[in-house]
Protein backbone atom coordinates (compact mmCIF):
# COMPACT_ATOMS: atom_id res chain seq x y z
CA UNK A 1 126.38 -59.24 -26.18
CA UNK A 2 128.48 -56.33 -27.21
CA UNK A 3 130.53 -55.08 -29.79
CA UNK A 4 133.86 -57.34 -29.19
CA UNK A 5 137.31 -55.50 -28.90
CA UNK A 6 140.06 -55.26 -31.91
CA UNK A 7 141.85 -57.54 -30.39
CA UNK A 8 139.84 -60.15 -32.31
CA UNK A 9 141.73 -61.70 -35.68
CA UNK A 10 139.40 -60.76 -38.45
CA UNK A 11 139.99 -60.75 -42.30
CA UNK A 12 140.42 -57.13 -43.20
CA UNK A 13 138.14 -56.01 -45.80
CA UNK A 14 140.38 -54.90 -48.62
CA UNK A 15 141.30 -58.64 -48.69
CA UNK A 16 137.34 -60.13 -49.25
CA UNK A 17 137.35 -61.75 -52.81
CA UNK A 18 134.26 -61.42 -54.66
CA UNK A 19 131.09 -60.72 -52.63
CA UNK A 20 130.95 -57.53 -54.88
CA UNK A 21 126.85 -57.05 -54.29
CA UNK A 22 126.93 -57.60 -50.41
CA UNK A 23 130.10 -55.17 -50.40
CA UNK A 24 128.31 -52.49 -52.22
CA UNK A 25 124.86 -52.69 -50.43
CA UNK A 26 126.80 -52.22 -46.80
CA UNK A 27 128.94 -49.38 -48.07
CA UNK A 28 125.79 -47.61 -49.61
CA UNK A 29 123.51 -48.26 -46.21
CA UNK A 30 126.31 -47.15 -44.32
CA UNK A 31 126.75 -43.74 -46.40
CA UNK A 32 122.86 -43.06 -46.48
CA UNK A 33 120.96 -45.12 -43.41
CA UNK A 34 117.58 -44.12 -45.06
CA UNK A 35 117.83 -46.85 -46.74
CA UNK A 36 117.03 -49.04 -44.58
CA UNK A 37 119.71 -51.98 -43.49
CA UNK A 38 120.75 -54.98 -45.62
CA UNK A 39 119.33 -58.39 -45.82
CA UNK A 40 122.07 -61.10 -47.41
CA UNK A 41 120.87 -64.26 -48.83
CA UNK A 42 122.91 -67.28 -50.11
CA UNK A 43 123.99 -70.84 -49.14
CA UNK A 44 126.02 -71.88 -46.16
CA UNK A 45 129.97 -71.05 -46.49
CA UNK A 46 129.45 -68.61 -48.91
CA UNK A 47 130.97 -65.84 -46.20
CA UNK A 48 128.13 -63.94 -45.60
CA UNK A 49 129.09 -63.78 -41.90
CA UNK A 50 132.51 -62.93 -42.09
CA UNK A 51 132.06 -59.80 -45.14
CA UNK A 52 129.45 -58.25 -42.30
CA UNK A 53 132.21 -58.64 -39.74
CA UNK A 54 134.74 -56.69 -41.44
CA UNK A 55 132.90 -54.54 -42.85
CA UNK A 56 132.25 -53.28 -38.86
CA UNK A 57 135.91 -53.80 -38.25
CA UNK A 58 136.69 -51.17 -41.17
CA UNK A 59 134.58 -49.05 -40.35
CA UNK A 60 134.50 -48.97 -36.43
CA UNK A 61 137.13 -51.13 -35.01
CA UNK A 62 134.88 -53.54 -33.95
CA UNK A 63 132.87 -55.70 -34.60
CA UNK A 64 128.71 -55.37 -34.97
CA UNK A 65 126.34 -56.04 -31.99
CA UNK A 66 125.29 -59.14 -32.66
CA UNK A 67 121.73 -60.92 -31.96
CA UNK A 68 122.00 -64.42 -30.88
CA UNK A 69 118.98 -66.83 -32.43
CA UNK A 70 117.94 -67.72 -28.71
CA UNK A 71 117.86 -64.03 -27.42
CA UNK A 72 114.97 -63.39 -25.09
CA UNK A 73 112.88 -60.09 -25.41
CA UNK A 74 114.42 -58.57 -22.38
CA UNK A 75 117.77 -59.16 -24.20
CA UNK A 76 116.61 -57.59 -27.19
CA UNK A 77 114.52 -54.61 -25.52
CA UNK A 78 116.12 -54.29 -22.01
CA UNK A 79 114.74 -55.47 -18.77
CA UNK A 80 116.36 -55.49 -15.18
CA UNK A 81 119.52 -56.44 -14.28
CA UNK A 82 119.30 -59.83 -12.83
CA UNK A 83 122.05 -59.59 -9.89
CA UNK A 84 120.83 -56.24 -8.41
CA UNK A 85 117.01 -57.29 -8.72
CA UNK A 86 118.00 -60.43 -6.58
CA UNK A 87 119.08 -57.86 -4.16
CA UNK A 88 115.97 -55.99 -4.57
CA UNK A 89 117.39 -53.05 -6.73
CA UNK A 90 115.66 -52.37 -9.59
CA UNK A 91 118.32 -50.92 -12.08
CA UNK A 92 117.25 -50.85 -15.46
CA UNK A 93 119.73 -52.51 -18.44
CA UNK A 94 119.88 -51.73 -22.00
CA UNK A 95 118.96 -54.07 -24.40
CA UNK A 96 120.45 -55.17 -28.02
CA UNK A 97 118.53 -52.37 -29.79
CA UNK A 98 120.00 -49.62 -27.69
CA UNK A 99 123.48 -51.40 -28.02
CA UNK A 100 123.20 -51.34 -31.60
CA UNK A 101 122.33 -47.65 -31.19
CA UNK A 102 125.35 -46.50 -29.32
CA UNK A 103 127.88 -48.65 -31.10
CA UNK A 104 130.89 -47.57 -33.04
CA UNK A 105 129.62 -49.04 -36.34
CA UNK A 106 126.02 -48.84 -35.10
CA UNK A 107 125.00 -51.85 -36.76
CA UNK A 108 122.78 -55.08 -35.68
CA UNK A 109 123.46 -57.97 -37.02
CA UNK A 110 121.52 -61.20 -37.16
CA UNK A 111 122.84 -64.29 -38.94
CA UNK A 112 120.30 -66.59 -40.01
CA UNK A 113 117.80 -64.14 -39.05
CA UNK A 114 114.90 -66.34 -40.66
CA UNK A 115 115.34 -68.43 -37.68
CA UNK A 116 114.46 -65.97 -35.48
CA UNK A 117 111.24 -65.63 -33.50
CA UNK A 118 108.58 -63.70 -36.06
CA UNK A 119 107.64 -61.99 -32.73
CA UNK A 120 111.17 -60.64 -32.20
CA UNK A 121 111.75 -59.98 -35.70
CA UNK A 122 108.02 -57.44 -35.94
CA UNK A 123 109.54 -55.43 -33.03
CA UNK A 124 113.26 -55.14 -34.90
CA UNK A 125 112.17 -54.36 -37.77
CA UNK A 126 109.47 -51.92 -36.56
CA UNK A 127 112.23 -50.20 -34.34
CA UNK A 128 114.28 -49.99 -37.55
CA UNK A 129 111.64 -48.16 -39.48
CA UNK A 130 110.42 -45.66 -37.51
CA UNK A 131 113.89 -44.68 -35.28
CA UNK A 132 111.92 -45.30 -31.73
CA UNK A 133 111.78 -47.90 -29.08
CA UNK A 134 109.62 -47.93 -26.40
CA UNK A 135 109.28 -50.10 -24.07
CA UNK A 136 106.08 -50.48 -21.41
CA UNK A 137 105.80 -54.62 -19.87
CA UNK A 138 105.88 -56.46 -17.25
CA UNK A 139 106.58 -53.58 -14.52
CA UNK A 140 108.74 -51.54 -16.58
CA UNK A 141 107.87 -48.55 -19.06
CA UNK A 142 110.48 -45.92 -19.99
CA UNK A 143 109.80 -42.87 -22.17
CA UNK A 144 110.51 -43.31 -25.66
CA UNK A 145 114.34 -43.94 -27.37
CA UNK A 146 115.64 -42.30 -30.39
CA UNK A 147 116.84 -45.43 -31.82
CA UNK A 148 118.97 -45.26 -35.06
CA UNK A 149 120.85 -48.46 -36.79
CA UNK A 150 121.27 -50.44 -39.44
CA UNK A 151 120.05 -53.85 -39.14
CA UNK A 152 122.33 -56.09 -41.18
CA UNK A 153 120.83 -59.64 -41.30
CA UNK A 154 122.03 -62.69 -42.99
CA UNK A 155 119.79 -66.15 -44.24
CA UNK A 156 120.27 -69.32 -46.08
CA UNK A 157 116.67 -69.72 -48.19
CA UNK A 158 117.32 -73.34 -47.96
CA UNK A 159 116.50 -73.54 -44.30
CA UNK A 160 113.23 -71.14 -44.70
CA UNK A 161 112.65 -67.88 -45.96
CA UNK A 162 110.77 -64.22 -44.14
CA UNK A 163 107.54 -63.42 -44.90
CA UNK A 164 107.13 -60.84 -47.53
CA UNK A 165 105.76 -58.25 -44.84
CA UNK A 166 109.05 -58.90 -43.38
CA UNK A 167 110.94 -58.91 -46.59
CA UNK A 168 110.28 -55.74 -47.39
CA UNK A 169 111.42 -53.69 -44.36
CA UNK A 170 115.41 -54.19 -45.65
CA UNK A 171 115.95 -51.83 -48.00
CA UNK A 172 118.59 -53.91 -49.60
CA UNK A 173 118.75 -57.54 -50.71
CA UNK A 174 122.19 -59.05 -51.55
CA UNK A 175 122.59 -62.54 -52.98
CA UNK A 176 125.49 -64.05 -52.38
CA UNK A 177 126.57 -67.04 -54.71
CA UNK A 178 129.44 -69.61 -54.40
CA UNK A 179 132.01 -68.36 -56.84
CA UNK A 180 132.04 -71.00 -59.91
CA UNK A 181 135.72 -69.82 -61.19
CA UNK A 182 138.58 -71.70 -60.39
CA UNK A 183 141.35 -69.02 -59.97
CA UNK A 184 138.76 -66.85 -57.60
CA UNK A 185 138.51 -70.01 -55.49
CA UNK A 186 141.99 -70.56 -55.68
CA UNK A 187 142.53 -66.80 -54.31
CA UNK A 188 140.22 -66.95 -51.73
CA UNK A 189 141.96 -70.33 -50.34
CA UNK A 190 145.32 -68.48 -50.90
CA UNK A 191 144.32 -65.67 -48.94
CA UNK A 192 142.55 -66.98 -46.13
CA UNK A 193 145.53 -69.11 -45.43
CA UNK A 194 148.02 -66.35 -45.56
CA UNK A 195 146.10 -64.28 -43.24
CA UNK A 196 145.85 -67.24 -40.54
CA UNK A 197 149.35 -68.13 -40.82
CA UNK A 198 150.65 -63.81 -40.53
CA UNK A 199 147.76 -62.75 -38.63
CA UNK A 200 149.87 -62.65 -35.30
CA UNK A 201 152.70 -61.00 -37.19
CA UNK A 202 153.30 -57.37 -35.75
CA UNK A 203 155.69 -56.87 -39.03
CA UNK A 204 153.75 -58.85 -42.10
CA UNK A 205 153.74 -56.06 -45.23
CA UNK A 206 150.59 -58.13 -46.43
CA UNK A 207 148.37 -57.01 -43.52
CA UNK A 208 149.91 -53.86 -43.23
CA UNK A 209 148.86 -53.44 -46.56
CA UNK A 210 145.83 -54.52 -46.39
CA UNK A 211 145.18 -52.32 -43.09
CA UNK A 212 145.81 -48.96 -44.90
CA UNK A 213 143.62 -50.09 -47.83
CA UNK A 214 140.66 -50.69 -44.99
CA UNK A 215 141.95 -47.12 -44.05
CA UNK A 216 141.40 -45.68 -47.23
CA UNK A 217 138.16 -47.34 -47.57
CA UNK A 218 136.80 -45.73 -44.33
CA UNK A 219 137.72 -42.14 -45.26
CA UNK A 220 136.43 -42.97 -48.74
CA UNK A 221 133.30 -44.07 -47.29
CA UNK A 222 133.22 -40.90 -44.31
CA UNK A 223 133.34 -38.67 -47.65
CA UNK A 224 130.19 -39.62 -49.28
CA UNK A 225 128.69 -40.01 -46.42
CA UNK A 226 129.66 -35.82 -45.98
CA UNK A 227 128.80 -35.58 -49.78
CA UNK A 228 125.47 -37.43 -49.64
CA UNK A 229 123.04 -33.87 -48.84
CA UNK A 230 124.66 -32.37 -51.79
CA UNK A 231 123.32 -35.14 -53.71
CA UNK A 232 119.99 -34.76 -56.15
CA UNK A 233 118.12 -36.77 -58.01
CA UNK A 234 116.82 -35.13 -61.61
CA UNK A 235 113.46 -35.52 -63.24
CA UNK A 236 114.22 -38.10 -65.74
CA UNK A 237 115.95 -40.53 -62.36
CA UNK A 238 112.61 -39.90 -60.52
CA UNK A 239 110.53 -40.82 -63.48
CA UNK A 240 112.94 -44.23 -64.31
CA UNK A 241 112.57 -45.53 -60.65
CA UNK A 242 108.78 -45.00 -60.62
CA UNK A 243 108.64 -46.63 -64.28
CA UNK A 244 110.79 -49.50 -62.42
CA UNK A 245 109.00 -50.20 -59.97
CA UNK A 246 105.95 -50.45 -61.89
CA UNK A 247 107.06 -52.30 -64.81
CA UNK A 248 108.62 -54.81 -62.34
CA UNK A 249 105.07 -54.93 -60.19
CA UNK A 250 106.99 -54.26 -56.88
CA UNK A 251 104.36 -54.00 -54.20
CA UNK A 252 103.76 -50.90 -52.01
CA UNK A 253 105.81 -48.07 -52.63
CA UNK A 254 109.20 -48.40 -50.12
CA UNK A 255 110.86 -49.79 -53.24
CA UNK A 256 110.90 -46.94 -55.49
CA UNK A 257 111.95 -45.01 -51.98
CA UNK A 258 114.80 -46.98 -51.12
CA UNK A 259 116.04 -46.87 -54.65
CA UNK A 260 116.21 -42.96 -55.02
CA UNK A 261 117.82 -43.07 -51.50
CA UNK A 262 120.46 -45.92 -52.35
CA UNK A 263 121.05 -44.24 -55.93
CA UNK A 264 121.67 -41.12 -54.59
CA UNK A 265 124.43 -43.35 -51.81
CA UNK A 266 125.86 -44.92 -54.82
CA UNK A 267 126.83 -41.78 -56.43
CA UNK A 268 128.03 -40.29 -53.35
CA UNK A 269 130.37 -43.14 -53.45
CA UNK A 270 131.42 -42.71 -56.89
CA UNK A 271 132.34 -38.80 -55.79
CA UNK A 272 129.60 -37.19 -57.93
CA UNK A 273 126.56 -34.86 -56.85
CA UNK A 274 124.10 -35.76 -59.45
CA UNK A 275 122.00 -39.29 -59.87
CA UNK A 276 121.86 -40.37 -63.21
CA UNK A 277 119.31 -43.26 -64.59
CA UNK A 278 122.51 -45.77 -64.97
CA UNK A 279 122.88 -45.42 -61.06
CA UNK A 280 119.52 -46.56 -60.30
CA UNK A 281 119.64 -49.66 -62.91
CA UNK A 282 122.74 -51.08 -61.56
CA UNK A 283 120.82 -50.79 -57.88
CA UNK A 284 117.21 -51.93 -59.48
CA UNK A 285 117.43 -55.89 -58.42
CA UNK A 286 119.36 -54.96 -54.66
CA UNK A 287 116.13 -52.61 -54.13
CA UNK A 288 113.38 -54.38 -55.77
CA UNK A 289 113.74 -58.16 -56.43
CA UNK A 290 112.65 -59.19 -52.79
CA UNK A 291 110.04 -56.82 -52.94
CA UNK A 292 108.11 -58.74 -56.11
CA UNK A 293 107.26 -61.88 -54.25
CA UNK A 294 103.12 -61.99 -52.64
CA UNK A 295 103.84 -66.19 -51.89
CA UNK A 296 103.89 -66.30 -47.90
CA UNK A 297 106.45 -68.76 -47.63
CA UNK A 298 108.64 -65.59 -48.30
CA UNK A 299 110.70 -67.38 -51.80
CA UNK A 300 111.87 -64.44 -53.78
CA UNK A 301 111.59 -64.80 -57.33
CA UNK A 302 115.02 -65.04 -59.70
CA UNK A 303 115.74 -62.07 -61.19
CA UNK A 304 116.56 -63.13 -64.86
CA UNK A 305 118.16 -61.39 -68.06
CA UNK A 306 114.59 -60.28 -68.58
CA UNK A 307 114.39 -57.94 -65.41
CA UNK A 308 117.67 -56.74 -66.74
CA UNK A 309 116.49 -56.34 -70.31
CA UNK A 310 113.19 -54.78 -69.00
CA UNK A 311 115.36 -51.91 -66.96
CA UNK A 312 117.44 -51.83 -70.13
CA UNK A 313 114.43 -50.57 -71.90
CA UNK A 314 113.34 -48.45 -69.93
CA UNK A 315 116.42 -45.40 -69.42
CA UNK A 316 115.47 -42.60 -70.97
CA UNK A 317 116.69 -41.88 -73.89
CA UNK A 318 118.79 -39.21 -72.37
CA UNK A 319 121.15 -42.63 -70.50
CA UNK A 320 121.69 -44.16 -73.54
């Protein structure tokens, strides 16, 4: 399954209400890929889908290669193409991974991805994190693949969680709530049902609108992304994510990794050069919350006012 053409009506993404957290953790692992790809959790119809979707519509045109739950592992790592094996060619096909690779938006994305095969989800994962797929079964081996994307998946904790191995290979965690107030649901029925009813419109000002604000967004975005190598992290920054991390027990170390990497995204964003302390505490439960939990059935623990209060204490006196 590829990366589907424009022709395809999707919301643009100047016109998402809400979903603030999921917004900013794409835009910041699209700006700096170290981080590591973003894992979005929340209950059924909460748009989890469709924010991923046009998020690769702004920024490529297209949408992401997507994973299907039943893909087999020649799907997802290549095998032979069927019709010219039957002839008794053997002509070697890419898989999902390498798909992913060479897309536009070079993302992978897997909805409901804790329904996936555990087998599957080791070798994605494992592809993600070290940038190389190679590939030696069943008659074929091929040398090994520079393989670089972001893995974008999405899950509904009600129907199961990942393990916590698994967990913490996304840099990112996003949790995605219904929204509770009663004019944001009114806009986001308001909106969705404008956009169906113009959507075939060559001439509607409200997506034409909307399409130059997704325009602005993308060079916005293609600007930090230039701006990112100029962008350091001081002593005091380093110190507060290691203190972070520690206070908050976060096992292993990819946390306090993946936050210096997503705070130095976030400022690139925000057009500046320098990470400061207040950068990495606004990104401290999006890197770390899903990284606290040892309980195998993969639950992630709620991050309260006290995490909050606990970062809050410790800034350095020079943020406050």
């Amino acid at each position: 399954m590829t990366s589907r053409p424009t022709t395809v009506p999707v919301l643009p993404y100047s016109l998402l209400v809400g979903q603030d957290e999921l917004r900013t953790t794409l835009e910041i692992a699209y700006v700096n890929p170290e981080v590591g790809g973003v894992l979005a959790t929340g209950q059924r119809g909460t748009a989890k889908t469709t924010t991923v979707r046009t998020f690769s519509r702004m920024i490529s045109g297209r949408l992401p290669v997507t994973l299907p739950i039943g893909a087999t592992d020649d799907r997802v790592l290549g095998g032979w193409q069927i019709k010219k094996l039957m002839q008794g060619v053997a002509v070697p096909e890419d898989g999902l991974l390498v798909e992913a690779a060479r897309s536009p938006a070079r993302i992978l994305f897997v909805d409901e991805i804790n329904l996936l095969d555990d087998y599957l989800v080791n070798i994605i994962l494992d592809v993600v994190s070290t940038g190389v797929l190679h590939v030696q079964r069943e008659g074929r081996a091929q040398e090994l693949q520079q393989v670089r994307f972001n893995l974008i998946g999405t899950m509904n904790p009600d129907e199961g969680g990942l393990r916590p191995q698994l967990l913490d290979r996304f840099g990112l965690m996003a949790e995605v709530a219904p929204e509770e107030d009663p004019e944001q649901r009114l806009r986001i029925i308001e909106t969705v049902l404008r956009f169906e009813a113009e959507r075939a419109s060559s001439d509607s000002p409200f997506l034409a609108e909307a399409r130059a604000a997704d325009t602005a967004k993308k060079s916005a975005l293609k600007t930090a992304r230039a701006l990112l190598p100029e962008v350091t992290l001081g002593p005091d920054t380093l110190v507060y994510c290691a203190r972070l991390a520690a206070a908050l027990r976060v096992v292993g170390h990819r946390g306090d990794l993946v936050l210096s990497q997503a705070s130095r995204a976030l400022a690139a964003i925000e057009g500046t050069t320098e990470v400061t302390p207040r950068h990495v505490q606004r990104l401290a439960r999006a890197a770390l919350a899903h990284r606290r939990s040892t309980i195998e059935s993969g639950s992630v623990p709620p991050w309260t006012a006290e995490e909050d209060a606990l970062a809050e204490s410790l800034l350095p006196d020079s943020a406050r």
